[in-house]
Protein backbone atom coordinates (compact mmCIF):
# COMPACT_ATOMS: atom_id res chain seq x y z
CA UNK A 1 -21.62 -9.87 -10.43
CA UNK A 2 -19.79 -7.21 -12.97
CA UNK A 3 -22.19 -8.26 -15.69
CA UNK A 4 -24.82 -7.73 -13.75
CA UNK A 5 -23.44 -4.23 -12.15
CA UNK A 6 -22.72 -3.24 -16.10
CA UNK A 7 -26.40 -4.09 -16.62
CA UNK A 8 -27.37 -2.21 -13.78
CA UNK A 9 -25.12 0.79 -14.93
CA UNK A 10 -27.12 0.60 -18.40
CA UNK A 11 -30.39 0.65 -16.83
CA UNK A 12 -29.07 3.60 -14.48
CA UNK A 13 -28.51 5.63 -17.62
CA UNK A 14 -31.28 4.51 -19.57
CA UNK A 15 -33.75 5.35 -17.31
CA UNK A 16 -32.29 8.45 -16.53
CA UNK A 17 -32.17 9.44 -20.31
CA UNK A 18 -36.15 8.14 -20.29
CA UNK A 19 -37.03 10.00 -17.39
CA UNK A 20 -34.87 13.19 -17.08
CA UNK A 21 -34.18 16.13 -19.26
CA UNK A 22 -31.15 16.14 -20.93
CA UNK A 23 -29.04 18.75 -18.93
CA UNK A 24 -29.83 16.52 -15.98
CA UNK A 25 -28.70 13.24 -17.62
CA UNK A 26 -25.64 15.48 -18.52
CA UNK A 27 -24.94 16.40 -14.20
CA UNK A 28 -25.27 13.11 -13.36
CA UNK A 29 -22.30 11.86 -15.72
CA UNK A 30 -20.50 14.69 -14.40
CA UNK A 31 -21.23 13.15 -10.83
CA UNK A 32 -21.03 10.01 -11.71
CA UNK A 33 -17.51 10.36 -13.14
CA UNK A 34 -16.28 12.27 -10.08
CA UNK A 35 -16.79 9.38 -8.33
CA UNK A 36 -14.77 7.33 -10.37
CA UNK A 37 -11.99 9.42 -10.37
CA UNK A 38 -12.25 9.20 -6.39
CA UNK A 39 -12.29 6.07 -6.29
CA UNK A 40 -9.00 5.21 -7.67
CA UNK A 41 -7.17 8.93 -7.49
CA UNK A 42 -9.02 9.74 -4.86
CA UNK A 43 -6.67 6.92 -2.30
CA UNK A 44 -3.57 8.69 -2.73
CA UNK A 45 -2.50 4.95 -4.01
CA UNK A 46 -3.45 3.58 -0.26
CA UNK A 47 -5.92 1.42 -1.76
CA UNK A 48 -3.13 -0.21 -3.97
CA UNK A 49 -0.91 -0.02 -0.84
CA UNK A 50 -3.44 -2.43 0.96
CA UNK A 51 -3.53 -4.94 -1.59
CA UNK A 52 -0.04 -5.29 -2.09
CA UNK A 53 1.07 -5.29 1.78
CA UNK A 54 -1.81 -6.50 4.27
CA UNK A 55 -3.25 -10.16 2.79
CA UNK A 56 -0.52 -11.68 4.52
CA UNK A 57 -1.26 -9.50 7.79
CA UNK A 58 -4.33 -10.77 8.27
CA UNK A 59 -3.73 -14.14 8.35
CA UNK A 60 -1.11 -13.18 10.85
CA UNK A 61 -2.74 -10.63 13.43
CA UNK A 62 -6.75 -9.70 13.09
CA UNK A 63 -6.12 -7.08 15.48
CA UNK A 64 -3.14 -5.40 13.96
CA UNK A 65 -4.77 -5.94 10.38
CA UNK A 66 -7.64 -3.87 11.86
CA UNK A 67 -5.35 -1.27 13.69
CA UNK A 68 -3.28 -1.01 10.30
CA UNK A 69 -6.73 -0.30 8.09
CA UNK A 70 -7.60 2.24 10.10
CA UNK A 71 -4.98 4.53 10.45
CA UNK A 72 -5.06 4.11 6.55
CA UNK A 73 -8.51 5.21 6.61
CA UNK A 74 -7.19 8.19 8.43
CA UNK A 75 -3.83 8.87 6.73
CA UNK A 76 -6.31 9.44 3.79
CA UNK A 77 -9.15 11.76 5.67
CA UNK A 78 -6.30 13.53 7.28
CA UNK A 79 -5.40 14.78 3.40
CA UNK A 80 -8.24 14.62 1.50
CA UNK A 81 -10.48 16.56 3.96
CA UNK A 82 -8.86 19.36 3.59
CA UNK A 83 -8.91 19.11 -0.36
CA UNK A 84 -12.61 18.43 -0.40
CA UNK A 85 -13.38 21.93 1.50
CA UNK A 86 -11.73 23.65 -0.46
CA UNK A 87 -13.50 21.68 -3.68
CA UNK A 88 -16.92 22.98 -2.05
CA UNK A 89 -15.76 26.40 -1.46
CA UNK A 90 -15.11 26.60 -5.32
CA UNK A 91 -18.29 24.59 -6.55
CA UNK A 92 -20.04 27.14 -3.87
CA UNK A 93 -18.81 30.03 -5.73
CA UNK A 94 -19.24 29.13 -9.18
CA UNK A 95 -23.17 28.40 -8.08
CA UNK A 96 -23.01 32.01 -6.55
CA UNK A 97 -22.27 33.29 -10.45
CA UNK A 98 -24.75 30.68 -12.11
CA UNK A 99 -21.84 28.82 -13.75
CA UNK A 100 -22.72 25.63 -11.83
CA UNK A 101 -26.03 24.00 -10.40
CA UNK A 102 -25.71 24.48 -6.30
CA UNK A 103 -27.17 20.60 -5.87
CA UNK A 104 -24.10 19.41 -7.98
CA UNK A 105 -22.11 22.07 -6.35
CA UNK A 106 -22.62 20.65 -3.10
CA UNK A 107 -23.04 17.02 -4.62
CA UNK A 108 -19.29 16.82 -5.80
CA UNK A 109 -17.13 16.97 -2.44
CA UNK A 110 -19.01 14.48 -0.61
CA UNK A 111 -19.26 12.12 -3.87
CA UNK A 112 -15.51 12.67 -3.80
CA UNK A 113 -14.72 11.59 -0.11
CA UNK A 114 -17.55 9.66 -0.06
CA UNK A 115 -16.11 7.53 -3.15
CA UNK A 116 -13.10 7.32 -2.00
CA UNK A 117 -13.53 5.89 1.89
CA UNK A 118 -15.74 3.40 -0.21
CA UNK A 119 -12.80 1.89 -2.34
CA UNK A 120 -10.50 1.62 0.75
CA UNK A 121 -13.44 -0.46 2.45
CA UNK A 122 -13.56 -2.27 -0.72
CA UNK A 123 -9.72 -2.95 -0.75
CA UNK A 124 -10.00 -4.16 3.11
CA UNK A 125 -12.73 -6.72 1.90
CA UNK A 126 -10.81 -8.36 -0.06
CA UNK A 127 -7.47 -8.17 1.66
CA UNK A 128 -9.70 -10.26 4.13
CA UNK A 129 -10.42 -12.84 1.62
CA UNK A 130 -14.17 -11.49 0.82
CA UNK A 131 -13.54 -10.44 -2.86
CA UNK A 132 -17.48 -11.62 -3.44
CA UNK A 133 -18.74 -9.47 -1.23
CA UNK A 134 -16.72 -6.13 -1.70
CA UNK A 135 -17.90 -6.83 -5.78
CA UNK A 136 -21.46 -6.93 -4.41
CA UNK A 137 -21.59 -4.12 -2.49
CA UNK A 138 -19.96 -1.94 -5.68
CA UNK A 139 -21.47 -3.79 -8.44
CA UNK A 140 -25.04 -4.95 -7.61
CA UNK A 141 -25.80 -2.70 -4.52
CA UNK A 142 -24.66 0.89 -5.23
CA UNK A 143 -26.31 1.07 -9.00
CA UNK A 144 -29.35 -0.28 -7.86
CA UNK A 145 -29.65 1.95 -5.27
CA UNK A 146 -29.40 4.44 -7.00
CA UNK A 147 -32.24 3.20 -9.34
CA UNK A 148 -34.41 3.12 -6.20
CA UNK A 149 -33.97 6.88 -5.63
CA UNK A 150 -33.74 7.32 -9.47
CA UNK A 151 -37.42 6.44 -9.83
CA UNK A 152 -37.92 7.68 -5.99
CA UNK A 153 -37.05 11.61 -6.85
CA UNK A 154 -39.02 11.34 -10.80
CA UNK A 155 -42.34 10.32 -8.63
CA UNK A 156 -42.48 12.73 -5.67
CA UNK A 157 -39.41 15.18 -6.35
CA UNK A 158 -37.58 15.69 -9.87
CA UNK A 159 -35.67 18.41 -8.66
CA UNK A 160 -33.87 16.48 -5.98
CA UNK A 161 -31.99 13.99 -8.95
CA UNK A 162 -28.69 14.75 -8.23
CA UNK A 163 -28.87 14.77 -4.55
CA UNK A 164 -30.68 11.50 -4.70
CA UNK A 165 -27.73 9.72 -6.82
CA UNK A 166 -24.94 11.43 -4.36
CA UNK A 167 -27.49 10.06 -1.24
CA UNK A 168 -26.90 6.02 -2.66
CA UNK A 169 -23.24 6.36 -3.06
CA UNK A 170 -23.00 8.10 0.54
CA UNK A 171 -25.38 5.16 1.50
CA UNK A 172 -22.88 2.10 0.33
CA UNK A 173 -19.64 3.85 1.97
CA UNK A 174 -22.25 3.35 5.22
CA UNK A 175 -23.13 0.34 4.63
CA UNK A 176 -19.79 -0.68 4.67
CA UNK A 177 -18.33 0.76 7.69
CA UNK A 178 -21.11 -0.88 9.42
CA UNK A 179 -19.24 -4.32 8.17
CA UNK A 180 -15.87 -3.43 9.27
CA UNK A 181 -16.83 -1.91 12.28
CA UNK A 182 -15.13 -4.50 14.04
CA UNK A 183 -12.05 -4.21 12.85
CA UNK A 184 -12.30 -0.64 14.26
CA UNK A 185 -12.70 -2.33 17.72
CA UNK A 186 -9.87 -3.48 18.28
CA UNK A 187 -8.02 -1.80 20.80
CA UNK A 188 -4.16 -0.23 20.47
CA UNK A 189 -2.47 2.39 19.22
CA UNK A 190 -2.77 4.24 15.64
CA UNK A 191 0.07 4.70 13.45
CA UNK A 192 -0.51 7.00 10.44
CA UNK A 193 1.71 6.75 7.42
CA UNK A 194 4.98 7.64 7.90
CA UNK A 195 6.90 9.90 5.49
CA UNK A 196 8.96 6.56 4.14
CA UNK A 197 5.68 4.43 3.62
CA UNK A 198 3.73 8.02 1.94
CA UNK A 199 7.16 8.09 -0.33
CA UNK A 200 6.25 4.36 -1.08
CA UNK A 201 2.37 5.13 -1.76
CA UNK A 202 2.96 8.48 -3.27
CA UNK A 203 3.83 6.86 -6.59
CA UNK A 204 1.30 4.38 -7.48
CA UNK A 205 -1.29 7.33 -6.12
CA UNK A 206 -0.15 9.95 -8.55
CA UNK A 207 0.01 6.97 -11.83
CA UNK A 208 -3.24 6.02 -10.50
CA UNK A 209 -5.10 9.49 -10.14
CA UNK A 210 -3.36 10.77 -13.38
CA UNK A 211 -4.07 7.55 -14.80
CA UNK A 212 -8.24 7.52 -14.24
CA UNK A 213 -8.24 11.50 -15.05
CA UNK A 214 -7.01 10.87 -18.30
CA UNK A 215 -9.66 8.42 -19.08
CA UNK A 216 -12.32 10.35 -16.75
CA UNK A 217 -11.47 14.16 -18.13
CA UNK A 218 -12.98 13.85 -21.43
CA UNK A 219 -16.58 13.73 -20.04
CA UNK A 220 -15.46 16.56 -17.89
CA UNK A 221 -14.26 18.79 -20.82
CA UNK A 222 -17.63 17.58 -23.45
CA UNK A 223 -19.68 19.21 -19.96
CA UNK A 224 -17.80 22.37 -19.70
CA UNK A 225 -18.29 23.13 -23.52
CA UNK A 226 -22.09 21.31 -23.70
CA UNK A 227 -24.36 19.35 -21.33
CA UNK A 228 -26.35 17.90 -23.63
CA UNK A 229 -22.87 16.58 -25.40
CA UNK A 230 -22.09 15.46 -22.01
CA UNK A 231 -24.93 13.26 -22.14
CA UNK A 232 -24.38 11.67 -25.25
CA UNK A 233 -20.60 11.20 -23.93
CA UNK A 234 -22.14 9.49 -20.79
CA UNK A 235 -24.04 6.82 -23.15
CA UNK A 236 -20.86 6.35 -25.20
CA UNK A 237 -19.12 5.86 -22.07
CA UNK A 238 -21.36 3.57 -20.76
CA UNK A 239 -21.22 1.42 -23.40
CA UNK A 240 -17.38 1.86 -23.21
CA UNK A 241 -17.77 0.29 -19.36
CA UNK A 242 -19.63 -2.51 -20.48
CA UNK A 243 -17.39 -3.76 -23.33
CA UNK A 244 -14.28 -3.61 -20.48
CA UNK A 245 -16.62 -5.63 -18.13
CA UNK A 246 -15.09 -9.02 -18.54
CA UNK A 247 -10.89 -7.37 -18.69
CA UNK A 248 -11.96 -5.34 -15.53
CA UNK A 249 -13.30 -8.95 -13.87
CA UNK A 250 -10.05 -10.70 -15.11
CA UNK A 251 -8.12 -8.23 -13.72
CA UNK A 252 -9.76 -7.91 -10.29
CA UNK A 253 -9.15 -11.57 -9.99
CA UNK A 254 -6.05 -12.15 -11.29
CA UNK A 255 -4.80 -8.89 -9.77
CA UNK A 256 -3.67 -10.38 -6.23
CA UNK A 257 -1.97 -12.71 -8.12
CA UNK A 258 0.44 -10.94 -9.96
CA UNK A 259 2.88 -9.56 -7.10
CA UNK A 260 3.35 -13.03 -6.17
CA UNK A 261 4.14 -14.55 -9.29
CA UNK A 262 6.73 -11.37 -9.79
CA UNK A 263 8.25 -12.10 -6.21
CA UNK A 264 8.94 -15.97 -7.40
CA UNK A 265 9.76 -15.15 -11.00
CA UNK A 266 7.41 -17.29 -12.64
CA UNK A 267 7.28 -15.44 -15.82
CA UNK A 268 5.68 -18.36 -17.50
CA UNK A 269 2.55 -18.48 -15.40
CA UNK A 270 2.33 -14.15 -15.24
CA UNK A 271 2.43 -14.64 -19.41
CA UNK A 272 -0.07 -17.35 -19.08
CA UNK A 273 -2.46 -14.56 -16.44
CA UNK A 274 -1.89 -12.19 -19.19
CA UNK A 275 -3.35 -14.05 -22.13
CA UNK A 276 -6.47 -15.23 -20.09
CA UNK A 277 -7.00 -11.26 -19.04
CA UNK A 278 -6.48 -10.51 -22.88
CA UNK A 279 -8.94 -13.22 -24.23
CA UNK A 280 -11.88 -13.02 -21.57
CA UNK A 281 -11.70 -9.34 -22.21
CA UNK A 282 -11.76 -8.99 -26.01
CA UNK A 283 -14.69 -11.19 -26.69
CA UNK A 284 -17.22 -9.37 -25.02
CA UNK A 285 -15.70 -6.05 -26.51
CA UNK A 286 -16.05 -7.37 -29.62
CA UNK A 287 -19.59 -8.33 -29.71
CA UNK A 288 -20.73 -5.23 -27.68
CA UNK A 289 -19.06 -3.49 -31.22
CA UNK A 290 -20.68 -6.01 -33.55
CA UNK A 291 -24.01 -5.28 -31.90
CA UNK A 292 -23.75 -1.52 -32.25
CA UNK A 293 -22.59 -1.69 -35.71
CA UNK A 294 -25.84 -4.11 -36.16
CA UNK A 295 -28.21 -1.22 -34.71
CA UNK A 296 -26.82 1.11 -36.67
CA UNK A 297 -26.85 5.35 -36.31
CA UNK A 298 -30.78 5.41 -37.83
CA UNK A 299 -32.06 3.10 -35.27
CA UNK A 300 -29.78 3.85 -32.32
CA UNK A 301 -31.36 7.82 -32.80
CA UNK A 302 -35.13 6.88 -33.27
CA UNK A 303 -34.59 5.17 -29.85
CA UNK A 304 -32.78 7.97 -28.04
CA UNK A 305 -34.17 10.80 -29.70
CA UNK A 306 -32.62 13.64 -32.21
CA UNK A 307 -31.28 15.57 -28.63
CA UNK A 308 -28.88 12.32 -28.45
CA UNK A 309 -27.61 12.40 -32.24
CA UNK A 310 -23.74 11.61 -32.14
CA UNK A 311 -23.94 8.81 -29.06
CA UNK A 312 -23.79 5.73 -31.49
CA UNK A 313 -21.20 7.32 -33.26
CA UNK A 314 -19.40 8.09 -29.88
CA UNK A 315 -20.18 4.20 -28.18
CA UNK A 316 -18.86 2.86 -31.87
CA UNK A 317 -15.18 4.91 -30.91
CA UNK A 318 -15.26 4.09 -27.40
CA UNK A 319 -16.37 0.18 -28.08
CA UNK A 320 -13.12 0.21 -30.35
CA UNK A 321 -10.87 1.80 -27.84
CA UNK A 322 -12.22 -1.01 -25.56
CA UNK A 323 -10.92 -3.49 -27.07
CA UNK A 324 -7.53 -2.28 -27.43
CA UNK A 325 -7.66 -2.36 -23.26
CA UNK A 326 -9.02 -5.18 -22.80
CA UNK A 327 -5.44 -6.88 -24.73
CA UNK A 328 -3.06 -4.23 -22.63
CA UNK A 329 -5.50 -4.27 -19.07
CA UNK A 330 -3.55 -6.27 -16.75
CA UNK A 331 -0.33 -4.91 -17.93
CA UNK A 332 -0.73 -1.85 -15.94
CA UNK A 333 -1.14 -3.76 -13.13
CA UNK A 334 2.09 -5.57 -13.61
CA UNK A 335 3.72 -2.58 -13.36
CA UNK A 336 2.34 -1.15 -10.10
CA UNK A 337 2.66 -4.44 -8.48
CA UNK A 338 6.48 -4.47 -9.73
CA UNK A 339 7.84 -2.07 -8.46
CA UNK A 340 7.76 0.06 -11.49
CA UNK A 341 6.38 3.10 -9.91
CA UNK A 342 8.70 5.43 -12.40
CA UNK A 343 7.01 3.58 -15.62
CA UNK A 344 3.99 3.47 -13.85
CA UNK A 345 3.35 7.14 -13.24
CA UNK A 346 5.19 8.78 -16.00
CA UNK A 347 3.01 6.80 -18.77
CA UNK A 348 0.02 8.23 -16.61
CA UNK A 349 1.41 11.57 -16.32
CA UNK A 350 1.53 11.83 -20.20
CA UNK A 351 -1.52 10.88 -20.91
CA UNK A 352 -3.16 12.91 -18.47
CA UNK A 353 -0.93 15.91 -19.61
CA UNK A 354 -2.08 15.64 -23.10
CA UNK A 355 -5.58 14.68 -22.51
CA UNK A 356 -5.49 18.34 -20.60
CA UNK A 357 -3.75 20.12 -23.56
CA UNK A 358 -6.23 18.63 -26.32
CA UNK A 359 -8.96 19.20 -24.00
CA UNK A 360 -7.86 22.99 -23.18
CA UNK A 361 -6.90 23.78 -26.78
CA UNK A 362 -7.89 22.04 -29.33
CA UNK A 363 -11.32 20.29 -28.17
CA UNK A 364 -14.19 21.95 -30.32
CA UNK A 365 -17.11 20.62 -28.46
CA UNK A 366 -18.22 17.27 -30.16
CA UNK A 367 -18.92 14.26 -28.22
CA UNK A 368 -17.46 12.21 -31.49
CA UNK A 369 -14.33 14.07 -31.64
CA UNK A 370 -13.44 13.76 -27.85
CA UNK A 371 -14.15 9.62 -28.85
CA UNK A 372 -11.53 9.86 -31.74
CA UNK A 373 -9.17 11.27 -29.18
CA UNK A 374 -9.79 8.98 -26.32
CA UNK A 375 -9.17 5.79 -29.12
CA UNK A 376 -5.86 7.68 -30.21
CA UNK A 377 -4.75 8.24 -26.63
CA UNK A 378 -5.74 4.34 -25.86
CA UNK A 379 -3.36 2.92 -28.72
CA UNK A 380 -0.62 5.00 -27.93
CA UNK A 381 -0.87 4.05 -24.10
CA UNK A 382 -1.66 0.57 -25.04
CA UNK A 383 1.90 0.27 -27.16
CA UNK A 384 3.82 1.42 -24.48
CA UNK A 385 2.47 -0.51 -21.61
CA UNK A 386 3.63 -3.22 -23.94
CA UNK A 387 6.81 -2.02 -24.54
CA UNK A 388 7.78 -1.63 -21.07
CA UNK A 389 5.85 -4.88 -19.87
CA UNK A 390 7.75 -6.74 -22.45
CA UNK A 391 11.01 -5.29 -21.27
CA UNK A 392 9.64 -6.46 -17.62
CA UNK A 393 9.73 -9.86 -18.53
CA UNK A 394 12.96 -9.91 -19.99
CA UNK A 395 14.89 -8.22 -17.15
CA UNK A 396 12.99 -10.96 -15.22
CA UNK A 397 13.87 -14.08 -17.36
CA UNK A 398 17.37 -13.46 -17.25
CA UNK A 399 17.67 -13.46 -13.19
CA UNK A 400 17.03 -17.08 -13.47
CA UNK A 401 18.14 -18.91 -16.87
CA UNK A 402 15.33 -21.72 -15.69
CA UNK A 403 12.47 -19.20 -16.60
CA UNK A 404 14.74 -17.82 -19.31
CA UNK A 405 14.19 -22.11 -21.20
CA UNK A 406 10.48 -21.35 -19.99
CA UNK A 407 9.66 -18.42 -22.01
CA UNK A 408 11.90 -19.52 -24.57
């Protein structure tokens, strides 16, 4: 299912390049990487939250698993509605002064609540045991919905693009209420977060918003200085997705996995989880390089056009810093699932501060050049998380001097 949503995600952007100017193909990365920083800042670390504490509550209680997911639902609204007014207010305002189209304008809040709702659903589908179907609802459903109003709004109504691609992620977060309703049913009493459980949440939330703006800024920065770099960025990027494909699958399976095995200090079989996330993810990542290196920049531009000049160099970067997270991917999940919230945030807090700085000061504008930085920032990040995971197992092994014999 994630090869086939990557595929779809390629299509998405090919088509769009094919059938849209560029400056559009350059709003709808923009959008499109709103959402993604919704989606996993966007929680407040509630989605993480429900992983970690509610598969065993609903083999327990169905009722109280549905009572507890939705007073998450509406911890979050109760926060992030307030937030996302404000967000249109602004995009409102910079449309009155021409400094920003008044579709995206408008487009951006509801992506952004929108987007996030969605990956809470998500996270309740699988905390129910239906992993399959929360990964084809995101994967397979949402891109190719948006395809359908993709080629719906270039036939009868070009101008309505970016409303059309906000309309299919709106659609999904629908979709799935409509398959949870039940568990919003059941009868009793909410209970929002309290201020001990928020204290709990608040870390992984801010390591995991600080964490996806870091990798999710850089479009952001290449479409304040140029839209038509933005573009280029977005098929880079794309390209980027695809080659983390298979360590993004490893890790959403072998995610659920990893508190336990931290709980029962089996070090052995968490080293063992690693590896397999490391291997499945590299191989792809590598051929996905080989491939582009294949094509070549002459080839890669006669088929995108001179407009696009600097993507293959960008996908080449981006393929590279790919495969440097595919070998450190999982390790970041260690940490939020042990406990490590300090490690967990502060790594993301640095990256996201100097992806800001560079992007501030120092960016000049080039697609390729935000790609250098974006492979610099992954290597550093990806030594640390090793570091510190390394240390992990360590402190772990010598709790028990029978694990200590097994790493050993």
């Amino acid at each position: 299912m994630r090869v086939s949503g990557a595929a779809l995600q390629l299509v998405l952007v090919a088509l769009a390049v094919a059938l849209f100017p560029i400056g559009d193909v350059g709003q709808n990365a923009i959008l499109w990487s709103a959402a993604v920083i919704a989606r996993v800042g966007g929680t407040l670390g509630l989605d993480l939250y429900i992983l970690r504490e509610l598969p065993s509550l609903w083999d327990k209680s169905q009722p109280e698993f549905g009572l507890r997911c939705k007073s998450i639902v509406l911890s979050l609204v109760k926060i992030l509605l307030p937030l996302i007014l404000v967000a249109l207010s602004g995009g409102l305002w910079l449309a009155h002064f021409e400094k920003l189209e008044r579709d995206l304008a408008i487009a951006l809040p509801v992506v952004l609540l929108a987007s996030a709702v969605q990956r809470l659903w998500s996270c309740q589908l699988r905390a129910r045991g239906q992993l399959m179907l929360g990964q084809t609802l995101d994967a397979i459903a949402l891109p190719l919905l948006a395809i359908v109003f993709l080629l719906t709004t270039w036939a009868w109504a070009p101008h309505l693009f970016i409303v059309g691609q906000c309309t299919s992620i709106v659609m999904i977060s629908i979709v799935m209420f409509f398959i949870l309703r039940r568990d919003w049913r059941h009868p009793g009493k909410l209970r929002t977060l309290t201020s001990k459980e928020w204290k709990d949440v608040a870390p992984l939330g801010v390591g995991s918003g600080l964490s996806v703006l870091a990798s999710r800024a850089p479009i952001m920065f290449v479409g304040a200085s140029s839209i038509s770099q933005a573009a280029s960025f977005e098929i880079g990027q794309r390209v980027h997705s695809a080659a983390t494909l298979a360590s993004a699958s490893a890790t959403a399976v072998l995610f659920p996995r990893v508190k336990g095995l931290i709980d029962r200090g089996q070090t052995k079989q968490l080293l063992r989880e690693l590896a397999s996330s490391a291997v499945l993810g590299l191989i792809p990542a590598l051929l996905i390089l080989a491939g582009l290196l294949v094509i070549g920049a002459d080839r890669a531009d006669s088929l995108l056009g001179n407009e696009y000049s600097g993507a293959w160099a960008t996908a080449v970067i981006l393929s590279i810093a790919a495969c440097i997270n595919a070998i450190t991917g999982l390790c970041h999940g260690v940490l939020a699932m042990a406990n490590s919230t300090r490690s967990f945030w502060m790594i993301a807090a640095t990256q996201a501060a100097i992806t800001f700085v560079y992007g501030i000061f120092f960016f000049d504008g080039q697609a390729e050049h935000m790609a250098i930085f974006v492979l610099s920032a992954e290597l550093a990040r990806g030594i640390v998380l090793a570091i510190i995971t390394s240390r992990l197992f360590r402190t772990t092994a010598q709790v028990s001097p029978k694990i200590l014999e097994e790493v050993v």
